[in-house]
Protein backbone atom coordinates (compact mmCIF):
# COMPACT_ATOMS: atom_id res chain seq x y z
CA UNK A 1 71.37 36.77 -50.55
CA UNK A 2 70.91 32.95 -50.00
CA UNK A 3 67.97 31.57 -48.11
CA UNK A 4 68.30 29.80 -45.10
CA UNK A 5 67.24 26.46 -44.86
CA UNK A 6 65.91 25.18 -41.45
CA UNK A 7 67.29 22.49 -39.90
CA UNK A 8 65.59 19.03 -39.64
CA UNK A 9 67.25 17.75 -36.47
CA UNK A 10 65.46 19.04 -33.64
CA UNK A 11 67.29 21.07 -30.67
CA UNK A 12 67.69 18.09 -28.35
CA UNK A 13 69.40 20.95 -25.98
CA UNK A 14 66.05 22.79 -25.25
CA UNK A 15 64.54 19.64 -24.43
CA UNK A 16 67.45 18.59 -22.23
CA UNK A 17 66.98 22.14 -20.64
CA UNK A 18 63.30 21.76 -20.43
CA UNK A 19 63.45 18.93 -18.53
CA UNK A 20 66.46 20.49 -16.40
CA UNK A 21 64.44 23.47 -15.64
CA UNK A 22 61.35 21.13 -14.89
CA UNK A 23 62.75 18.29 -13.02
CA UNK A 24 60.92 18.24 -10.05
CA UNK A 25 57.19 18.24 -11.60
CA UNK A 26 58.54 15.87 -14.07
CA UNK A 27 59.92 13.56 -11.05
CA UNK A 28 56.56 14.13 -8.75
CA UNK A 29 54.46 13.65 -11.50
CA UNK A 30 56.21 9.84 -12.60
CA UNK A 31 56.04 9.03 -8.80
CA UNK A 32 51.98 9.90 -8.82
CA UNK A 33 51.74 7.97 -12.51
CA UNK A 34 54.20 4.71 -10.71
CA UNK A 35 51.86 5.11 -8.03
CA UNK A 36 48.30 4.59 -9.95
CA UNK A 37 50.00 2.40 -12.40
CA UNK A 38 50.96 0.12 -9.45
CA UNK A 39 47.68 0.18 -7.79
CA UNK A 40 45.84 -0.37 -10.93
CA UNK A 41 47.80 -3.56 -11.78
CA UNK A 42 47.58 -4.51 -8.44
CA UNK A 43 43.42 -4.20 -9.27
CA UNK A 44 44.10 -5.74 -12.11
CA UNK A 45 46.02 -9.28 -10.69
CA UNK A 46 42.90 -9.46 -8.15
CA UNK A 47 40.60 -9.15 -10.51
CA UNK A 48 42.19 -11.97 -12.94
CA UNK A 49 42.24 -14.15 -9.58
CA UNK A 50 38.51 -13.77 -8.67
CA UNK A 51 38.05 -14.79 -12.10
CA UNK A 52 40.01 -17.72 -12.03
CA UNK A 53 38.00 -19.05 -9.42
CA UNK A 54 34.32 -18.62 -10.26
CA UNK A 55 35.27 -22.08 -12.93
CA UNK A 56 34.97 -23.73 -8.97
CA UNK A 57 32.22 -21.77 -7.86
CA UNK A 58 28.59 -23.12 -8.63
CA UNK A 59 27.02 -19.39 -8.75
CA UNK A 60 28.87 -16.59 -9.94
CA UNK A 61 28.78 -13.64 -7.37
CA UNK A 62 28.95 -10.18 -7.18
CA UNK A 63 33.29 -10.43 -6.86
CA UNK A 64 33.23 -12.35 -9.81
CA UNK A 65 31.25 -9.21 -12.01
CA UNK A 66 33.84 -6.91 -10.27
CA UNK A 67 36.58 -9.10 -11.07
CA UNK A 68 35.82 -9.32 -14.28
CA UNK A 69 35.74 -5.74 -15.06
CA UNK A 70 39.21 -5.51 -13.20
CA UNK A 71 40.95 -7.89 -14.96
CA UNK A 72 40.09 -6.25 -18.28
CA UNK A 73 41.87 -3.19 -17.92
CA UNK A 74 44.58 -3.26 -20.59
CA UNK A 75 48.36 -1.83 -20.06
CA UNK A 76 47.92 0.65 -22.98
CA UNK A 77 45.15 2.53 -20.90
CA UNK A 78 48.17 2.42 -17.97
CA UNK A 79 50.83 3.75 -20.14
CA UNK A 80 48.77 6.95 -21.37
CA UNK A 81 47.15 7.87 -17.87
CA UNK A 82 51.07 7.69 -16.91
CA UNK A 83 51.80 9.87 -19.58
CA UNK A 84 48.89 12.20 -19.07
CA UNK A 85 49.91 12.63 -14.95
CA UNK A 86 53.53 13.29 -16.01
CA UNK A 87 52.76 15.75 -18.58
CA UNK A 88 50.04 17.84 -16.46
CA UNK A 89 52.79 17.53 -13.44
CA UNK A 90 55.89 19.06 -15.48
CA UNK A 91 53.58 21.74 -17.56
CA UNK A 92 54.56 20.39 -21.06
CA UNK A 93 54.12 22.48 -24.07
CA UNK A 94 50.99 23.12 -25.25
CA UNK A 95 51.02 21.13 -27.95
CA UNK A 96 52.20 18.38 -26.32
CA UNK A 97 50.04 18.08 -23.95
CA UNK A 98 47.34 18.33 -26.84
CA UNK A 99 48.70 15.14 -28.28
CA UNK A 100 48.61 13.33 -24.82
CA UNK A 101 45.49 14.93 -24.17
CA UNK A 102 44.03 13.19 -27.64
CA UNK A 103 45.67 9.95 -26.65
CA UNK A 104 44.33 9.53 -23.48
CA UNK A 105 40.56 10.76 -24.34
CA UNK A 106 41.08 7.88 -27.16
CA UNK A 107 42.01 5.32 -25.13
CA UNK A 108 40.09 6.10 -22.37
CA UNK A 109 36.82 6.00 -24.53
CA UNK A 110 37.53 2.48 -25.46
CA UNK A 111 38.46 1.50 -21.95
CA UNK A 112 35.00 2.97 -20.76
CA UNK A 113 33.64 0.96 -23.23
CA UNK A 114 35.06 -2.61 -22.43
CA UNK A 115 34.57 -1.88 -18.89
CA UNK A 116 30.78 -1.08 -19.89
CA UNK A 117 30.78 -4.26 -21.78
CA UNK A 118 32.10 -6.37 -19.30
CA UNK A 119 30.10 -5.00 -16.56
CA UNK A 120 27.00 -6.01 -18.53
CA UNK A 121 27.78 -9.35 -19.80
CA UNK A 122 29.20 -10.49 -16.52
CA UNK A 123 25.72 -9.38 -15.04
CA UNK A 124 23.71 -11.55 -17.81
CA UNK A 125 26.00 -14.31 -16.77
CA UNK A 126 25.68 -13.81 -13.07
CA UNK A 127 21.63 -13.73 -13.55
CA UNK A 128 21.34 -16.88 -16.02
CA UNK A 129 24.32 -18.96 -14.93
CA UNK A 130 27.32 -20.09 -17.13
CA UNK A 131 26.62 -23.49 -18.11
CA UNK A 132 23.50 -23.74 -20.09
CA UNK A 133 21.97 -25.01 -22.84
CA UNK A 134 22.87 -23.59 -26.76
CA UNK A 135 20.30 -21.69 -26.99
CA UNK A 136 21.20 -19.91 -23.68
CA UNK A 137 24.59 -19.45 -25.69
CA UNK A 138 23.36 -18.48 -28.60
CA UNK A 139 21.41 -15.33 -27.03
CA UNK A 140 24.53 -14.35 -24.83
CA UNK A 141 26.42 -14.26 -28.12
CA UNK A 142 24.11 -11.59 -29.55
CA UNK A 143 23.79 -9.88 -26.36
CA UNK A 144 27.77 -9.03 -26.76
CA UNK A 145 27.38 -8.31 -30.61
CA UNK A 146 24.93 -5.40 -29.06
CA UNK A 147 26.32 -4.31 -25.86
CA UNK A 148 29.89 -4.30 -28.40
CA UNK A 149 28.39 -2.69 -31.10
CA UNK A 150 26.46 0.33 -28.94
CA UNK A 151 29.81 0.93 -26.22
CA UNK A 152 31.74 1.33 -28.70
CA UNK A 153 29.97 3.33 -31.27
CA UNK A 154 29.14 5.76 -28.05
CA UNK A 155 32.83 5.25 -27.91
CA UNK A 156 33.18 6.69 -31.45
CA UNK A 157 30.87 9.64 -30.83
CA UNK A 158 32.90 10.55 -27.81
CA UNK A 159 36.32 10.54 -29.04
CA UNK A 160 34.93 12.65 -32.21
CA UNK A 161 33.01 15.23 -30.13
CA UNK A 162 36.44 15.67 -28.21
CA UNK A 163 38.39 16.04 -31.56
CA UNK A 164 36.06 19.13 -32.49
CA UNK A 165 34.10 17.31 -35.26
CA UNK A 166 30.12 17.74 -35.20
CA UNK A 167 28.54 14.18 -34.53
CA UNK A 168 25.05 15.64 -34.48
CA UNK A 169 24.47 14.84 -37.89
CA UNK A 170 25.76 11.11 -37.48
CA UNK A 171 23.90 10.42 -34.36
CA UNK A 172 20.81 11.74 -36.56
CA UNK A 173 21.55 9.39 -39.14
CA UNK A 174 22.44 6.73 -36.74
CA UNK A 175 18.87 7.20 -35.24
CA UNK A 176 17.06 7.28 -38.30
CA UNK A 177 18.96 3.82 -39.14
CA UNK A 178 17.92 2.15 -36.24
CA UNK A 179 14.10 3.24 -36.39
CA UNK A 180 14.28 1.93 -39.74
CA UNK A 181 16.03 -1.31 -39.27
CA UNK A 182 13.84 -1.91 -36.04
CA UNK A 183 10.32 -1.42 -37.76
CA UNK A 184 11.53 -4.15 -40.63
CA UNK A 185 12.25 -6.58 -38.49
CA UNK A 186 9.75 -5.86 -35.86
CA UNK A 187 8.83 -9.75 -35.82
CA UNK A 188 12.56 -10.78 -35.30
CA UNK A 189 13.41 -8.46 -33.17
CA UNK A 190 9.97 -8.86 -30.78
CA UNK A 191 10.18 -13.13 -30.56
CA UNK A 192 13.87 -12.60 -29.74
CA UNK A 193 13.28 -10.23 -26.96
CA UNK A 194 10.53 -12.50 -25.79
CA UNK A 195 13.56 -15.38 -25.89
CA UNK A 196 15.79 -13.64 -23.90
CA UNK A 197 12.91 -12.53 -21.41
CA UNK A 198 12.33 -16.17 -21.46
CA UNK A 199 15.79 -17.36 -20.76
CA UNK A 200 16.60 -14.58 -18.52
CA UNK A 201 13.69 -14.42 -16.15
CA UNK A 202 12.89 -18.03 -16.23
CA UNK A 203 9.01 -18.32 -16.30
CA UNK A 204 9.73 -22.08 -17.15
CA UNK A 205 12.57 -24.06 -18.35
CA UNK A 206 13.41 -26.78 -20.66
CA UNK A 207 11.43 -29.92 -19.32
CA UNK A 208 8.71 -28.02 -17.42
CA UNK A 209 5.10 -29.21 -17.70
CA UNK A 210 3.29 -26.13 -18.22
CA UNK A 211 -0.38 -25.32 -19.34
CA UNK A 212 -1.74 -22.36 -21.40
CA UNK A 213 -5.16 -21.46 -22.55
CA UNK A 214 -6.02 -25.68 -23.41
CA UNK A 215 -3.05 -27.02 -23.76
CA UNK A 216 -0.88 -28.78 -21.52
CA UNK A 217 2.53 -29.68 -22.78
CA UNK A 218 6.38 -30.51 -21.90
CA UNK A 219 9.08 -27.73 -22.72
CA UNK A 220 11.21 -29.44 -25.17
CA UNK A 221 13.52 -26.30 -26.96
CA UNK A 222 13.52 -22.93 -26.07
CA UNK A 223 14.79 -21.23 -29.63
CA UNK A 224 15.51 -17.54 -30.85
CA UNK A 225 12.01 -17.08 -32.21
CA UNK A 226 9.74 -20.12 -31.63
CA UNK A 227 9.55 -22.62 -28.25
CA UNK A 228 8.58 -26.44 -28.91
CA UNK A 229 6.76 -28.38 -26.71
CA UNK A 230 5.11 -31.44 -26.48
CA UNK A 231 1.43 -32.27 -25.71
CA UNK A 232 0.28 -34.46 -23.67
CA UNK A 233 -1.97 -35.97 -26.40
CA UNK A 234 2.16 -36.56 -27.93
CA UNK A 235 2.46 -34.11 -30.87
CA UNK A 236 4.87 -31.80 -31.29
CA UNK A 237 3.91 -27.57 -30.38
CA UNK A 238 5.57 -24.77 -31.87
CA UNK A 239 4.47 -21.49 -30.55
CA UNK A 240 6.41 -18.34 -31.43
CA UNK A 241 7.50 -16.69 -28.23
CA UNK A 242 5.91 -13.65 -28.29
CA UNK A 243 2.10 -15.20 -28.78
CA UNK A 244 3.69 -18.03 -26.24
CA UNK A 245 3.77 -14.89 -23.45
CA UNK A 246 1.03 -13.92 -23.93
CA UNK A 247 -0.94 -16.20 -22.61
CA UNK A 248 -1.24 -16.77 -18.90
CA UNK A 249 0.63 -19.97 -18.15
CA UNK A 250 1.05 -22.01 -15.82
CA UNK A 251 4.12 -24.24 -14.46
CA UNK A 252 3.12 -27.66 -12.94
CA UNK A 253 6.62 -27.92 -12.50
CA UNK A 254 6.89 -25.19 -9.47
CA UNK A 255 3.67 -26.34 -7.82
CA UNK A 256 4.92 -28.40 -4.49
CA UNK A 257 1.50 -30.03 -4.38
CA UNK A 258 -1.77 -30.72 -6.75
CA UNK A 259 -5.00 -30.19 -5.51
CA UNK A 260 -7.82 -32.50 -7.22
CA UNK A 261 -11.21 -32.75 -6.68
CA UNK A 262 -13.69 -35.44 -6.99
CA UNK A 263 -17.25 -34.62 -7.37
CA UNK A 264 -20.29 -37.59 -6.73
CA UNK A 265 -23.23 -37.83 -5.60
CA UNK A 266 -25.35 -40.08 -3.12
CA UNK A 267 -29.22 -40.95 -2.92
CA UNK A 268 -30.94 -39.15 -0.66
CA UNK A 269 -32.11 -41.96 1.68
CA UNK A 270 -28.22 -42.18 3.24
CA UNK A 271 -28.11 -41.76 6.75
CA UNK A 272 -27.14 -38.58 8.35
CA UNK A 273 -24.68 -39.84 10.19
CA UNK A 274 -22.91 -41.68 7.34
CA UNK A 275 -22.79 -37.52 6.02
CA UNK A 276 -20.78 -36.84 8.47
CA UNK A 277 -18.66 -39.69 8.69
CA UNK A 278 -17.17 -38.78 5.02
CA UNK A 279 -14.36 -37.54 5.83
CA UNK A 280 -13.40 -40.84 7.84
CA UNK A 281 -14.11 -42.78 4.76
CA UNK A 282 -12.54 -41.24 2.17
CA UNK A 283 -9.30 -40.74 4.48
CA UNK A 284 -8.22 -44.52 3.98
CA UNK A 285 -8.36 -44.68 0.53
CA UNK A 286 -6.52 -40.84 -0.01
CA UNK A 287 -3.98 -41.43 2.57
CA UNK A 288 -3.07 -44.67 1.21
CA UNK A 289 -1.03 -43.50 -1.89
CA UNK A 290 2.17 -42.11 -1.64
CA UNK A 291 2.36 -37.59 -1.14
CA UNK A 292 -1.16 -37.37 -0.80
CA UNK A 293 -3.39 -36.01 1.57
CA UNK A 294 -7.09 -35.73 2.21
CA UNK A 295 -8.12 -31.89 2.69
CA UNK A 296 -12.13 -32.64 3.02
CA UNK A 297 -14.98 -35.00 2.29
CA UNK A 298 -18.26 -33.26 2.55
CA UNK A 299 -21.53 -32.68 1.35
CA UNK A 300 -21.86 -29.67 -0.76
CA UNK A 301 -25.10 -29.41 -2.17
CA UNK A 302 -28.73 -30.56 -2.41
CA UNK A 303 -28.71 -31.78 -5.97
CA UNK A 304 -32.08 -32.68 -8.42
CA UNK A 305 -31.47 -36.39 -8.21
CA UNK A 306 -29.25 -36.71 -4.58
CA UNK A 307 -26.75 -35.11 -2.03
CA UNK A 308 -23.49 -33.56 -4.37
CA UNK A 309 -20.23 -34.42 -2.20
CA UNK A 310 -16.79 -33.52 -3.25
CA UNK A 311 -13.42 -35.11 -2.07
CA UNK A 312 -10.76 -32.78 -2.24
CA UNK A 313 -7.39 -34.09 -1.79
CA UNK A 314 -3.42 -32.66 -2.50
CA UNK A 315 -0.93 -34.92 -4.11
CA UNK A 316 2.79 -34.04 -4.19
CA UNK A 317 3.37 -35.94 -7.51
CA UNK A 318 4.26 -33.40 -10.46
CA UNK A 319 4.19 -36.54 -13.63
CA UNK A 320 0.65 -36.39 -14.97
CA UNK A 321 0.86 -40.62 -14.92
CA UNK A 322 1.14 -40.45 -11.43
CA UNK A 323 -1.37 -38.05 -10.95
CA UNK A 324 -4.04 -39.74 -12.58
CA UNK A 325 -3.09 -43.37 -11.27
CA UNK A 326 -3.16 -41.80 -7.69
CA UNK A 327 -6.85 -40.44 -9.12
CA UNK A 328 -7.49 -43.93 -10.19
CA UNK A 329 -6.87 -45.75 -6.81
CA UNK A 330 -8.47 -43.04 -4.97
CA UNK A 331 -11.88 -43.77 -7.10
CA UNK A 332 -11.78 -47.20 -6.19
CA UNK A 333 -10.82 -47.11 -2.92
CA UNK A 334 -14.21 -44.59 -1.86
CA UNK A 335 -16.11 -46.67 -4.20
CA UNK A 336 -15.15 -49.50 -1.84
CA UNK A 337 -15.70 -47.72 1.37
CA UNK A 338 -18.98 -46.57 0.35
CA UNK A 339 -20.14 -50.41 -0.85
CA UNK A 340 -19.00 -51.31 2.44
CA UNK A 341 -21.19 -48.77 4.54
CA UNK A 342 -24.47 -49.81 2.32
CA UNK A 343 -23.90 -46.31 0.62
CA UNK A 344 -25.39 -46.06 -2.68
CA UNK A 345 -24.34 -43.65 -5.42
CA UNK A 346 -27.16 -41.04 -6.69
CA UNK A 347 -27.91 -40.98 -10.81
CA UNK A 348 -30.23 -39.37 -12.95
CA UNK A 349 -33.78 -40.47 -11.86
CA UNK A 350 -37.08 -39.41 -11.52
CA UNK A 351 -39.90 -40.47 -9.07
CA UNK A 352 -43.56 -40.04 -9.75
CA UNK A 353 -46.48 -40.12 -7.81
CA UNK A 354 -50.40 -41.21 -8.62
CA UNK A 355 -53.19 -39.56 -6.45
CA UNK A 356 -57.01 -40.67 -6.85
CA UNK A 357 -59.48 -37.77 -7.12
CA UNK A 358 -60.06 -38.17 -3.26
CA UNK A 359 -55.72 -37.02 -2.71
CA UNK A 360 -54.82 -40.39 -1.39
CA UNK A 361 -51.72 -41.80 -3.25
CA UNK A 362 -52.56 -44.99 -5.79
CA UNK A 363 -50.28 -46.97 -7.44
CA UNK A 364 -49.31 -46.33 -11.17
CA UNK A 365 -49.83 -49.74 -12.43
CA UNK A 366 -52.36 -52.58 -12.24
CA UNK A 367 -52.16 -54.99 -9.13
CA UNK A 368 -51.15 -58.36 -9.70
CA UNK A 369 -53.99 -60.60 -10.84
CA UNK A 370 -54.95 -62.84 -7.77
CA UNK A 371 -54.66 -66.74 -8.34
């Protein structure tokens, strides 16, 4: 008896009468999918526009992040959820609906993961600001080789836990990767974290004056792994960014006034009421540069060899050369006042006193020898 061979063309009549038999589901299920599918292009177009403006806007806002995220939803991901709605409308075979079921967890995965992506980057962008230095671009281009690399490897590990295959053992491995890539390149990896803390919170920026334990120097480059500055003295600082934060520093840059102090001292045979009239005097000279203003002018304490006063003024002036030529004029203006008022400054000196046997108070040298 001869064997039957099967045929290779496929019954197009039982899929003609499926979708005969099935023709309403199949025709409520295409208007749902036309329906999304419209609404998510429509998302899409607005998305692409807020976009196109934030190149006018000076700050990019919260409809820009959204609008980013919109505008990157790709047609493939609109074709398979069509599919998907159509085929759980019309009840296709089972394993047809496994194959659209597989499609769409696979395309959805990577369309989770670009909208992840997106979200994040257009976040970093919205926090630090588009235009920005290289370095600034630099760190945003790692920042996406990460954020790409770990959405879509979670991507990976999705798609293969939803095909049945047992990821435990490559997240495992993936793990035990990491740790070990991470602990050899602790040092890289901790001064470019302390960059991108730098860059993204902003403790200073390029061209601050900022001070740290002793040194007092000028921002020039904020890199990867080291920050140059330079000192006020005029060489050149490099500090590696993580020893850089930790220090506590200080930005001269942020302060909206300087407070300096001047200390002196007067004799103690100054009039009381010239005491009190410090302030008065000292006001002239303060007042007379440019952002500053005199605070107090007082006595302060009773020192070994006279009366310890301090000036204490504010000066709006951030450049250290202005600063200390404001100082400068300052000095010689209360140096003048003072001269003028018969005021004399108090120095290192000692007085002593000769008493006879009887108590009463001699001179300590010899008396002039008479004619």
């Amino acid at each position: 008896m001869a064997r039957r061979i099967p045929d290779p063309i496929p019954h197009t009549e039982s899929v003609i009468d499926w979708l005969i038999a099935h023709r309403e589901q199949v025709v409520s299920g295409a208007l749902v999918a036309l329906g999304i599918v419209a609404l998510m292009l429509v998302a899409r177009f607005v998305g692409q526009r807020m976009v196109e403006r934030e190149h006018t806007a000076e700050r990019i806002g919260w409809r820009t992040v959204i609008g980013r995220v919109l505008a990157r939803t790709s047609i493939a991901f609109m074709v398979v959820t069509a599919v998907d709605i159509v085929a759980t409308y019309a009840m296709t075979p089972v394993r047809a609906q496994r194959l659209v079921d597989i499609a769409f967890i696979i395309v959805f995965a990577f369309q989770a993961a670009i909208w992840g992506r997106e979200l994040i980057l257009a976040m970093i962008a919205r926090r630090v600001g588009e235009h920005s230095d290289s370095t600034l671009a630099n760190a945003t281009a790692i920042i996406r080789v990460l954020v790409s690399v770990a959405f879509f490897a979670l991507a990976i590990i999705v798609i293969l836990d939803n095909l049945g295959v047992n990821v435990t053992a490559l997240v495992a491995g993936l793990g035990i990767g990491g740790i070990a890539i991470g602990l050899a390149a602790q040092g890289i990896f901790s001064d470019l974290f302390a960059a991108l803390s730098i860059l993204f919170d902003r403790p200073f920026r390029k061209g601050d004056t900022v001070r740290y334990g002793e040194t007092t120097a000028t921002v020039e480059r904020i890199g990867l792994k080291t920050t140059r500055l330079r000192a006020m003295t005029g060489e050149q600082v490099v500090m590696a960014n993580t020893k850089l934060l930790e220090n506590e520093i200080h930005n001269l840059n942020e302060a909206s006034q300087r407070r300096q102090t001047l200390l002196f001292s007067l004799v103690y045979q100054v009039p009381l009421a010239a005491l009190k009239e410090l302030g008065e005097l000292a006001r002239p000279a303060v007042e007379a540069q440019r952002g500053c203003k005199l605070v107090r002018c007082i006595p302060i304490n009773f020192g070994a060899s006279g009366i310890d006063c301090e000036c204490v003024y504010d000066d709006k002036a951030k450049e250290p050369d202005t600063l200390a030529r404001h100082k400068a004029a300052i000095i010689t203006g209360l140096l003048g006042a003072l001269a003028e008022r018969g005021l004399d400054f108090a120095y290192p000196t000692q007085t002593t006193f000769t008493a006879a046997p009887d108590g009463s108070l001699v001179m300590p040298y010899a008396p002039p020898a008479k004619g």
